[in-house]
N, C-alpha and C. Protein backbone atom coordinates (compact mmCIF):
# COMPACT_ATOMS: atom_id res chain seq x y z
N UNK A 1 20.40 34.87 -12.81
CA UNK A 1 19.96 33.50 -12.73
C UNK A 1 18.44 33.42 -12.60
N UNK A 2 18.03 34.25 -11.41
CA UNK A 2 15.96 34.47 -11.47
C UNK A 2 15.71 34.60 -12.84
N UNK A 3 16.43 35.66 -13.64
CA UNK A 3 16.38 35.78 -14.98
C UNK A 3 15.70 34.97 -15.92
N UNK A 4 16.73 34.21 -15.98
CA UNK A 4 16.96 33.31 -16.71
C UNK A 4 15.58 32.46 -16.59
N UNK A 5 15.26 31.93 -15.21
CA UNK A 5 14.50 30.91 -14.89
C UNK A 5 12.90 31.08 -15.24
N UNK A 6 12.88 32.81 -14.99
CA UNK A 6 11.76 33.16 -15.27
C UNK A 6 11.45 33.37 -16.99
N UNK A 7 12.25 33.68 -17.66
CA UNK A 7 12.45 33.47 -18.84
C UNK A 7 11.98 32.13 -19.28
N UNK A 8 12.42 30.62 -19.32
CA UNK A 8 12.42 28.90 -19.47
C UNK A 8 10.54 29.22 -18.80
N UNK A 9 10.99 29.64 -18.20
CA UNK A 9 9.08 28.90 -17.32
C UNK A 9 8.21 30.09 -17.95
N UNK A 10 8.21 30.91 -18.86
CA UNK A 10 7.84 32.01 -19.89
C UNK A 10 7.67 31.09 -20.96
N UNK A 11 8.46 30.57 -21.14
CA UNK A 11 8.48 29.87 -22.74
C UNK A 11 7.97 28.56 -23.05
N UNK A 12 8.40 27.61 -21.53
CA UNK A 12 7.75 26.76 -21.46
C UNK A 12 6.07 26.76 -21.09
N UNK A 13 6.00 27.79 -20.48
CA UNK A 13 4.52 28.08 -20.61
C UNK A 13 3.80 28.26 -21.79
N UNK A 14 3.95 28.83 -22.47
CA UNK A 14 4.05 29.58 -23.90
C UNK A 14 3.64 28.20 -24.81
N UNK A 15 4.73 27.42 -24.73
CA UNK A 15 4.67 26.33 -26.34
C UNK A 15 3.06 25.14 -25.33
N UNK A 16 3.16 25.12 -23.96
CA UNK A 16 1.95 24.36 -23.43
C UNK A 16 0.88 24.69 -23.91
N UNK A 17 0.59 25.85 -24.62
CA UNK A 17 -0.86 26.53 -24.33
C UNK A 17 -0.92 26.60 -25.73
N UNK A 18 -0.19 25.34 -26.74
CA UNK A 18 -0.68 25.43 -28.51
C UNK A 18 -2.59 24.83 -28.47
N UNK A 19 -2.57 25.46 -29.35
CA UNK A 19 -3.96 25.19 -29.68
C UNK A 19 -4.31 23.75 -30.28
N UNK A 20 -5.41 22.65 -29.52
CA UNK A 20 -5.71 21.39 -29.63
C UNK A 20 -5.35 21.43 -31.19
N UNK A 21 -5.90 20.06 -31.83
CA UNK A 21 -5.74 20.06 -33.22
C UNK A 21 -7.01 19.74 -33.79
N UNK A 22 -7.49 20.57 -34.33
CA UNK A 22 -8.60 21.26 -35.39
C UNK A 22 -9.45 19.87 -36.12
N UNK A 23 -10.45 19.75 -35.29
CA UNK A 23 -11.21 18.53 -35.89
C UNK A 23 -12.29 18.80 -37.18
N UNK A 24 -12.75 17.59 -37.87
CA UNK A 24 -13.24 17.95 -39.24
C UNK A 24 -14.78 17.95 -39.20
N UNK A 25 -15.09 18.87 -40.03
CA UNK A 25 -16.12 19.42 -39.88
C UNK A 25 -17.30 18.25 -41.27
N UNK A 26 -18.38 17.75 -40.69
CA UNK A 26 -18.99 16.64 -41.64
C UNK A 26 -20.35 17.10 -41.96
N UNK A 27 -20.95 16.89 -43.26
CA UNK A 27 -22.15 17.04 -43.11
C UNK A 27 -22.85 15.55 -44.33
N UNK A 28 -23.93 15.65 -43.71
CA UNK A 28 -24.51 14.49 -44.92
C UNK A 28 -24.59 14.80 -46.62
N UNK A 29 -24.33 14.56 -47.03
CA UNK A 29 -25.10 14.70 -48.24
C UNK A 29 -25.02 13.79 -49.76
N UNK A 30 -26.20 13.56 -49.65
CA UNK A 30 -26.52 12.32 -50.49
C UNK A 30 -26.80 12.61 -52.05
N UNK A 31 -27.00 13.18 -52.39
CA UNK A 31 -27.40 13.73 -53.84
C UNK A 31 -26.37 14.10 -55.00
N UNK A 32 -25.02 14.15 -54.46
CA UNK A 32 -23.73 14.18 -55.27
C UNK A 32 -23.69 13.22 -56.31
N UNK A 33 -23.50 12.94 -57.48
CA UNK A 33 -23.13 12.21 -58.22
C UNK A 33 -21.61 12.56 -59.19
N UNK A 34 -21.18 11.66 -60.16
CA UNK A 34 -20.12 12.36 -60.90
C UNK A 34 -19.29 10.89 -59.75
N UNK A 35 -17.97 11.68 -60.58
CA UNK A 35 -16.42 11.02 -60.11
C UNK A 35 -16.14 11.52 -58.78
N UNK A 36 -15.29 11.26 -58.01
CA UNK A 36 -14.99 11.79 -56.54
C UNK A 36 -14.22 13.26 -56.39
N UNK A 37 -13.64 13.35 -57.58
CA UNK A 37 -13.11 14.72 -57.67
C UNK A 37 -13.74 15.55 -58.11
N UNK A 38 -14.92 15.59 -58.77
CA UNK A 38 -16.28 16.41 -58.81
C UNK A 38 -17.04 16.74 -57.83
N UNK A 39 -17.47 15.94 -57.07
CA UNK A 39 -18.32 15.40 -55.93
C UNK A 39 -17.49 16.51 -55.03
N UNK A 40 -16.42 16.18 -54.45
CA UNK A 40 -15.46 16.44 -53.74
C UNK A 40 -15.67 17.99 -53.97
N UNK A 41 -15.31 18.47 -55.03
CA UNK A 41 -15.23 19.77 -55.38
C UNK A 41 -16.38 20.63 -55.06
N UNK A 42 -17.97 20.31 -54.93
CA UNK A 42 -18.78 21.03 -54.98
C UNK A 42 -19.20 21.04 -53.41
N UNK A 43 -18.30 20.28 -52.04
CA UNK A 43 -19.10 20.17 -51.07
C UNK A 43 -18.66 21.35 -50.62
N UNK A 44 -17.68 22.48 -50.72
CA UNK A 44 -17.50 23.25 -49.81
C UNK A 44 -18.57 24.17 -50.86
N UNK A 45 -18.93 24.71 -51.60
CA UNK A 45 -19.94 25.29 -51.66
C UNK A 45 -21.44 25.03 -51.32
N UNK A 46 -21.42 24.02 -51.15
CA UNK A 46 -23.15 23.17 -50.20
C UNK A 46 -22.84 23.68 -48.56
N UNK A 47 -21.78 24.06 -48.20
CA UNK A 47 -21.75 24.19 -46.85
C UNK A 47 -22.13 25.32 -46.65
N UNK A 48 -22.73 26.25 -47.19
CA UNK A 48 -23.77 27.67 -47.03
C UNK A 48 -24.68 26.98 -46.13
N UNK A 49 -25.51 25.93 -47.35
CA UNK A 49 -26.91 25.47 -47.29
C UNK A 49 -27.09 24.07 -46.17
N UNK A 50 -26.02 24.22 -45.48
CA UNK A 50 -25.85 22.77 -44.79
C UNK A 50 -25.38 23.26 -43.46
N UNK A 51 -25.07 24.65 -42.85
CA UNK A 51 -24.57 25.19 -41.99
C UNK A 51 -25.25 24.44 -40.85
N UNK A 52 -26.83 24.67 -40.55
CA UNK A 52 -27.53 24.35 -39.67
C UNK A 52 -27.33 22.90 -38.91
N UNK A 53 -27.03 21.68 -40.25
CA UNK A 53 -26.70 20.39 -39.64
C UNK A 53 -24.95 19.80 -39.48
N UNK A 54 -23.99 20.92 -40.44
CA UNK A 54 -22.84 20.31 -39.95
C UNK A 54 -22.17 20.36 -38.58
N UNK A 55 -21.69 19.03 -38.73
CA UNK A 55 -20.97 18.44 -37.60
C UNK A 55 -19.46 19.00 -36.92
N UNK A 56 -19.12 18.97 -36.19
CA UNK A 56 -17.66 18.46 -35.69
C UNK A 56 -17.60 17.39 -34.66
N UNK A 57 -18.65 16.67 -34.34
CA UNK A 57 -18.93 15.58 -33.49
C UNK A 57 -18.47 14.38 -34.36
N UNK A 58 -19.06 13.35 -33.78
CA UNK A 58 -18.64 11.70 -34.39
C UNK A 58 -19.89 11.28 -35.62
N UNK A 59 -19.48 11.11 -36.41
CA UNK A 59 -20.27 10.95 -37.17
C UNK A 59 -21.42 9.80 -37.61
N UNK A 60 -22.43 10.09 -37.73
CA UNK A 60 -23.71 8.75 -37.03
C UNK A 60 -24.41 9.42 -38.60
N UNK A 61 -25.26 7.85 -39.34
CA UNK A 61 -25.93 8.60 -40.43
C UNK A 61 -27.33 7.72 -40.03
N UNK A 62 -28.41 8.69 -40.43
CA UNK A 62 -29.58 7.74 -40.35
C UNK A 62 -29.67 6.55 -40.71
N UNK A 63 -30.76 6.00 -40.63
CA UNK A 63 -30.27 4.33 -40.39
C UNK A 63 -30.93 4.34 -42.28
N UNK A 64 -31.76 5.04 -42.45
CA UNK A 64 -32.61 4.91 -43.67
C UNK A 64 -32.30 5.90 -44.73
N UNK A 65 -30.88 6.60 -44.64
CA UNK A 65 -29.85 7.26 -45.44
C UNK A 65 -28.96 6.46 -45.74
N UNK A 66 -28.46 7.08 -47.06
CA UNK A 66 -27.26 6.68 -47.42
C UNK A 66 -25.60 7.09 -46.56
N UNK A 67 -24.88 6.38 -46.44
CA UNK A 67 -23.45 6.88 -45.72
C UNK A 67 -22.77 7.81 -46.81
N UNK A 68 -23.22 8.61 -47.51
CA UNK A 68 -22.34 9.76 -48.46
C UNK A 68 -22.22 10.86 -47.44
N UNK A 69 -21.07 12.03 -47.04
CA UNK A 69 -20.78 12.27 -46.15
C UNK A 69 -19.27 13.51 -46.90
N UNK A 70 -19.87 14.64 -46.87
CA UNK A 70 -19.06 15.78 -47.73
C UNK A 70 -18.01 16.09 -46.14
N UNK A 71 -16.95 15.93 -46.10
CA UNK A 71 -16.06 16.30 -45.01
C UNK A 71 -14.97 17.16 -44.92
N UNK A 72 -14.74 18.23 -44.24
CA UNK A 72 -13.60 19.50 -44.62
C UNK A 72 -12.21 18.89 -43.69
N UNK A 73 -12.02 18.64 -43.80
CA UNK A 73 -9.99 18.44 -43.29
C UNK A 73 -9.25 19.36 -42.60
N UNK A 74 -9.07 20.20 -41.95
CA UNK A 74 -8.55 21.65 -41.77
C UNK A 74 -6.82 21.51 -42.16
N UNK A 75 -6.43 22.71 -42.38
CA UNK A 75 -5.01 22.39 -42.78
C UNK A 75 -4.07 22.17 -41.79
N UNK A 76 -3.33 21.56 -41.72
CA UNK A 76 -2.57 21.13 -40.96
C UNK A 76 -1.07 20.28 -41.39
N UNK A 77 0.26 20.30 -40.70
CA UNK A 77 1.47 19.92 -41.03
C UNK A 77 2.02 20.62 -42.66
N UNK A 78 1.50 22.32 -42.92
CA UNK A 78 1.88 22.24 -44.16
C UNK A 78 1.06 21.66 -45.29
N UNK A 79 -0.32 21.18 -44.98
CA UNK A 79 -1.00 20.86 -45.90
C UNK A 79 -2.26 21.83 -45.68
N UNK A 80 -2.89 21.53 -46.84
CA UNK A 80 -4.34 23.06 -47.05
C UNK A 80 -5.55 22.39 -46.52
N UNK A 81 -6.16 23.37 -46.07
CA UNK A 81 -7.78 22.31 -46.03
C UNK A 81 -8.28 21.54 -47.19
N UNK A 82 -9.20 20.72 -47.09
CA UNK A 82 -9.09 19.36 -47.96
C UNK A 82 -10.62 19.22 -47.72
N UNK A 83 -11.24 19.41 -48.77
CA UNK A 83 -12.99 18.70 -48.92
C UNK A 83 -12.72 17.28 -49.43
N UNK A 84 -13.82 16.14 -49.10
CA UNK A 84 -13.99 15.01 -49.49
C UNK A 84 -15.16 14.66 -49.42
N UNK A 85 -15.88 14.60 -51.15
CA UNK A 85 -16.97 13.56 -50.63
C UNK A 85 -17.17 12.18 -50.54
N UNK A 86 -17.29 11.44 -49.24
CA UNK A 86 -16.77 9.80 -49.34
C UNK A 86 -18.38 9.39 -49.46
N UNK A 87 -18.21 7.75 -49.99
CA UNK A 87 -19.54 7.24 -49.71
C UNK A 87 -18.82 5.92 -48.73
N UNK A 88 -19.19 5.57 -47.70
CA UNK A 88 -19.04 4.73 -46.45
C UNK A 88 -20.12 3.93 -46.73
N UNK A 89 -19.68 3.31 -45.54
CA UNK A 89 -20.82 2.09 -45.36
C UNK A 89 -21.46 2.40 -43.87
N UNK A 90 -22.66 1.64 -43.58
CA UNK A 90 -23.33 2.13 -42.40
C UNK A 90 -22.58 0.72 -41.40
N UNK A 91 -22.12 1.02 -40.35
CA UNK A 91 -22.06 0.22 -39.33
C UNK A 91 -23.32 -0.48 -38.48
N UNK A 92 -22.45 -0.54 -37.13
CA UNK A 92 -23.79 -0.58 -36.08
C UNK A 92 -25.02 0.01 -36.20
N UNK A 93 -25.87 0.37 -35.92
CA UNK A 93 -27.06 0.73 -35.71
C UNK A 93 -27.74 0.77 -34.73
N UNK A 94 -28.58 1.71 -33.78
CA UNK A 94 -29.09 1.52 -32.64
C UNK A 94 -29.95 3.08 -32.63
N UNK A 95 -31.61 2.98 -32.41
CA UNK A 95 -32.21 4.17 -32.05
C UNK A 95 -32.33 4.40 -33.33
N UNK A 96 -31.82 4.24 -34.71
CA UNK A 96 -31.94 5.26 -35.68
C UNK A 96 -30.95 5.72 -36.27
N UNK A 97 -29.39 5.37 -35.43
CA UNK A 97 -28.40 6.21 -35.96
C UNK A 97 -27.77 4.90 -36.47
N UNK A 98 -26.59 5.24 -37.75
CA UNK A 98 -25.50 3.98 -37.28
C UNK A 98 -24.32 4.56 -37.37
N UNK A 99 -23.18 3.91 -37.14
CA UNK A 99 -21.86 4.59 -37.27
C UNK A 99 -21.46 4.55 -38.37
N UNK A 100 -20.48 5.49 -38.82
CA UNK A 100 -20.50 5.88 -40.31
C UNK A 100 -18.75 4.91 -40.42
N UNK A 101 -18.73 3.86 -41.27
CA UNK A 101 -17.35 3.44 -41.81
C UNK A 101 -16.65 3.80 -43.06
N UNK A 102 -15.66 4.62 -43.09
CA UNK A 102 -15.13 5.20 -44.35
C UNK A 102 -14.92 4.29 -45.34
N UNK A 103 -14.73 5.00 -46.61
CA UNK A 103 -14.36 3.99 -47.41
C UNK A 103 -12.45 3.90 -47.44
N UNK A 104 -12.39 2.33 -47.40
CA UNK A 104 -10.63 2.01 -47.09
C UNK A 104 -10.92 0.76 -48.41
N UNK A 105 -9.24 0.94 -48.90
CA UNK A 105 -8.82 -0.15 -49.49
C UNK A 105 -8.69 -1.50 -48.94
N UNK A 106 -8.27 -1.01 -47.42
CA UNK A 106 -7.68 -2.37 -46.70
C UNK A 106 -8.34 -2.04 -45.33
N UNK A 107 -9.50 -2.13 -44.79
CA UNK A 107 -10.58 -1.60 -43.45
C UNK A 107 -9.71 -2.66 -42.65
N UNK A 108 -9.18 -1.99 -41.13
CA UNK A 108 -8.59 -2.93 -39.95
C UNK A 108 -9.47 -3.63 -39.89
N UNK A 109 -8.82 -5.04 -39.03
CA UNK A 109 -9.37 -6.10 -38.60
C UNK A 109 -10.13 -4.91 -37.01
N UNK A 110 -11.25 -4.75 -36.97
CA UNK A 110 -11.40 -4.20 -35.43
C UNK A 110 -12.49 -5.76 -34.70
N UNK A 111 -12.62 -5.45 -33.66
CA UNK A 111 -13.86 -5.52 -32.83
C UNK A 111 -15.07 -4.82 -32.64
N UNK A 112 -16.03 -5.90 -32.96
CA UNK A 112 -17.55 -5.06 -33.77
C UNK A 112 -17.98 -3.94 -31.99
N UNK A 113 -18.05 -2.80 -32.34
CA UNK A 113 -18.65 -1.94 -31.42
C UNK A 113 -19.87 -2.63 -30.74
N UNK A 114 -20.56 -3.61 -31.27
CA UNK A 114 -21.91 -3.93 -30.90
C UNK A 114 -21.76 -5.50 -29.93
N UNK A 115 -21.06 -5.63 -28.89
CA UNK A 115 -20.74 -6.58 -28.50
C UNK A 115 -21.64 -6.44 -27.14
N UNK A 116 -22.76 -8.17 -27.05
CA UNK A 116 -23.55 -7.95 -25.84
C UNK A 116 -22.87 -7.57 -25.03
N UNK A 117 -23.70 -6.37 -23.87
CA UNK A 117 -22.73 -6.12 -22.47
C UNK A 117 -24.80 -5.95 -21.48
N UNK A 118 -24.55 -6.28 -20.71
CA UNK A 118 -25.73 -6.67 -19.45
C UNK A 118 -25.00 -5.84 -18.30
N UNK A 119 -26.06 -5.39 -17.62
CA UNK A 119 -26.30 -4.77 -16.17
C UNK A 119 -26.97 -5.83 -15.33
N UNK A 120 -26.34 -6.22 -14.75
CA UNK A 120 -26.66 -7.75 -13.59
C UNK A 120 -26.17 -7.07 -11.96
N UNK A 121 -26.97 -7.56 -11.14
CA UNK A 121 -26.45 -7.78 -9.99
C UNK A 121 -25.50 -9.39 -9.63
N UNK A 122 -26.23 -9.68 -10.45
CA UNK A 122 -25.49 -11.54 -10.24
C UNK A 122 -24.12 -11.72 -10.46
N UNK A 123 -23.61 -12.88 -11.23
CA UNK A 123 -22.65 -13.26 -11.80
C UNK A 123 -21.65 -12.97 -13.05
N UNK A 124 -23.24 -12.06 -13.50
CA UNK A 124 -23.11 -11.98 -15.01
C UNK A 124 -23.14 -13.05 -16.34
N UNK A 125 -23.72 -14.12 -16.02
CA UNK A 125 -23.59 -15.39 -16.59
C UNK A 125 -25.13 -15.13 -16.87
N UNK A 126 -25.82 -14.28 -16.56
CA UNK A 126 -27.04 -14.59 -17.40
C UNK A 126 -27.12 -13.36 -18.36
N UNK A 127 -27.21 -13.77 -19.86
CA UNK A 127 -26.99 -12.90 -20.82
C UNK A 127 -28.65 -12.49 -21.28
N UNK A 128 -29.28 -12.68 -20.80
CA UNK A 128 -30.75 -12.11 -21.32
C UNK A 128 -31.55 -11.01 -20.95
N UNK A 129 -30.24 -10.66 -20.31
CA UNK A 129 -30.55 -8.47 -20.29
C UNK A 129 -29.34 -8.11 -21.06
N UNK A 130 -28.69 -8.61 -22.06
CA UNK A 130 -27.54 -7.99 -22.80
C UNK A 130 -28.75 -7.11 -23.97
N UNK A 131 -27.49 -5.76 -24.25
CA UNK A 131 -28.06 -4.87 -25.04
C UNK A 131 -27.13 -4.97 -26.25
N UNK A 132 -27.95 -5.44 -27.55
CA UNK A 132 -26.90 -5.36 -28.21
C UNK A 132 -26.99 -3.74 -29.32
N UNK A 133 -25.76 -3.29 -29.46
CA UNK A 133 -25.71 -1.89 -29.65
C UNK A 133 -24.21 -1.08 -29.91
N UNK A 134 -24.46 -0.26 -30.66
CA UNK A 134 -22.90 0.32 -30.48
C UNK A 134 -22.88 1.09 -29.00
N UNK A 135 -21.48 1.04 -28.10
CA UNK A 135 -21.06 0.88 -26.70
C UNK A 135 -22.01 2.40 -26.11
N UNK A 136 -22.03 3.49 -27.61
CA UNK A 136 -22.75 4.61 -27.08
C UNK A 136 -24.05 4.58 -27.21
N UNK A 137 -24.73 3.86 -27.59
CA UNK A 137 -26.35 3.73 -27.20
C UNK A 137 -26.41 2.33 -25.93
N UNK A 138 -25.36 2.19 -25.39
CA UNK A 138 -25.84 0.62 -24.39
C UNK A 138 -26.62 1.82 -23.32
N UNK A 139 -27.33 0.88 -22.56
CA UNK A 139 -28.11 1.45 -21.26
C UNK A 139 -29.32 2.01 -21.61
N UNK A 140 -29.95 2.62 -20.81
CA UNK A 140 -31.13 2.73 -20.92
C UNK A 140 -31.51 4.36 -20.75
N UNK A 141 -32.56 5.15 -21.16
CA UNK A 141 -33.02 6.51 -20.38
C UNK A 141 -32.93 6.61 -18.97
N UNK A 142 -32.06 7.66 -18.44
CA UNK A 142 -32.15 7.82 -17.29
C UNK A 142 -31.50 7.28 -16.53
N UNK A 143 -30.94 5.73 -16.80
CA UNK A 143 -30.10 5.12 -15.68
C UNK A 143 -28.74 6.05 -15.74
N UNK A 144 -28.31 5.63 -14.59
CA UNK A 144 -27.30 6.18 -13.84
C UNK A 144 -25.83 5.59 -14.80
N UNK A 145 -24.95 6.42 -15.08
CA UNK A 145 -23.81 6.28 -15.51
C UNK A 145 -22.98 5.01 -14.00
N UNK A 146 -22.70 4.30 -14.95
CA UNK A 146 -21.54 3.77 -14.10
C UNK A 146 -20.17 3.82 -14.17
């Protein structure tokens, strides 16, 4: 019966400790032309020459770039890794960066990231310290996380 138990709490240990799921790796690049399945095709060989700036973070494009954006997929459920070069649109903006919006047939209805939010001692009814910004540039250098 210890057997056994130690066995279940072996295994159940075992399937806990799968490995997160494999996020996609982005880099800019603006100079692609052609159809999307061309485009598409040549970004995993640019990723030699692009090592230094690709991403696995959230993806932000200069404010004074284009949103074209060569992206690797890793394989996953039975499917292969997957290059794409998309051209997006630039979102928010703040500092220099903006958020990168894919290209969709049908883009969700969301709520704009850039919604005034203020640091008040008061009521909060006075809006003329609101920052307007996507939620990750609000605040200032140095202030204190709240």
């Amino acid at each position: 019966m210890v057997r056994m138990l130690v066995l279940v709490s072996l295994v159940a240990a075992a399937a806990a400790q799968e490995a997160p799921p494999k996020t996609p790796l982005w880099f800019l690049e603006t100079s692609l032309t052609g159809a999307f399945k061309d485009r598409s095709n040549q970004c995993k060989a640019l990723l030699g020459d692009n090592k230094e700036v690709a991403s696995f973070g959230p993806i932000f494009i200069p404010e004074n770039s284009a949103a074209d954006i060569c992206i690797r997929f890793p394989a996953r459920d039975n499917l292969p890794e997957t290059w794409r070069h998309d051209r997006g649109q630039k979102g928010a903006c703040a500092n220099g960066c903006c958020e990168f919006l894919p290209p969709l047939n049908e883009p969700p209805s969301t709520t704009p990231l850039n919604q005034p939010g203020s640091s008040t001692e008061s009521d909060c009814a006075d809006a003329s310290a609101a920052i307007t910004a996507p939620t990750l540039f609000q605040g200032k250098e140095l202030d204190p996380k709240k």
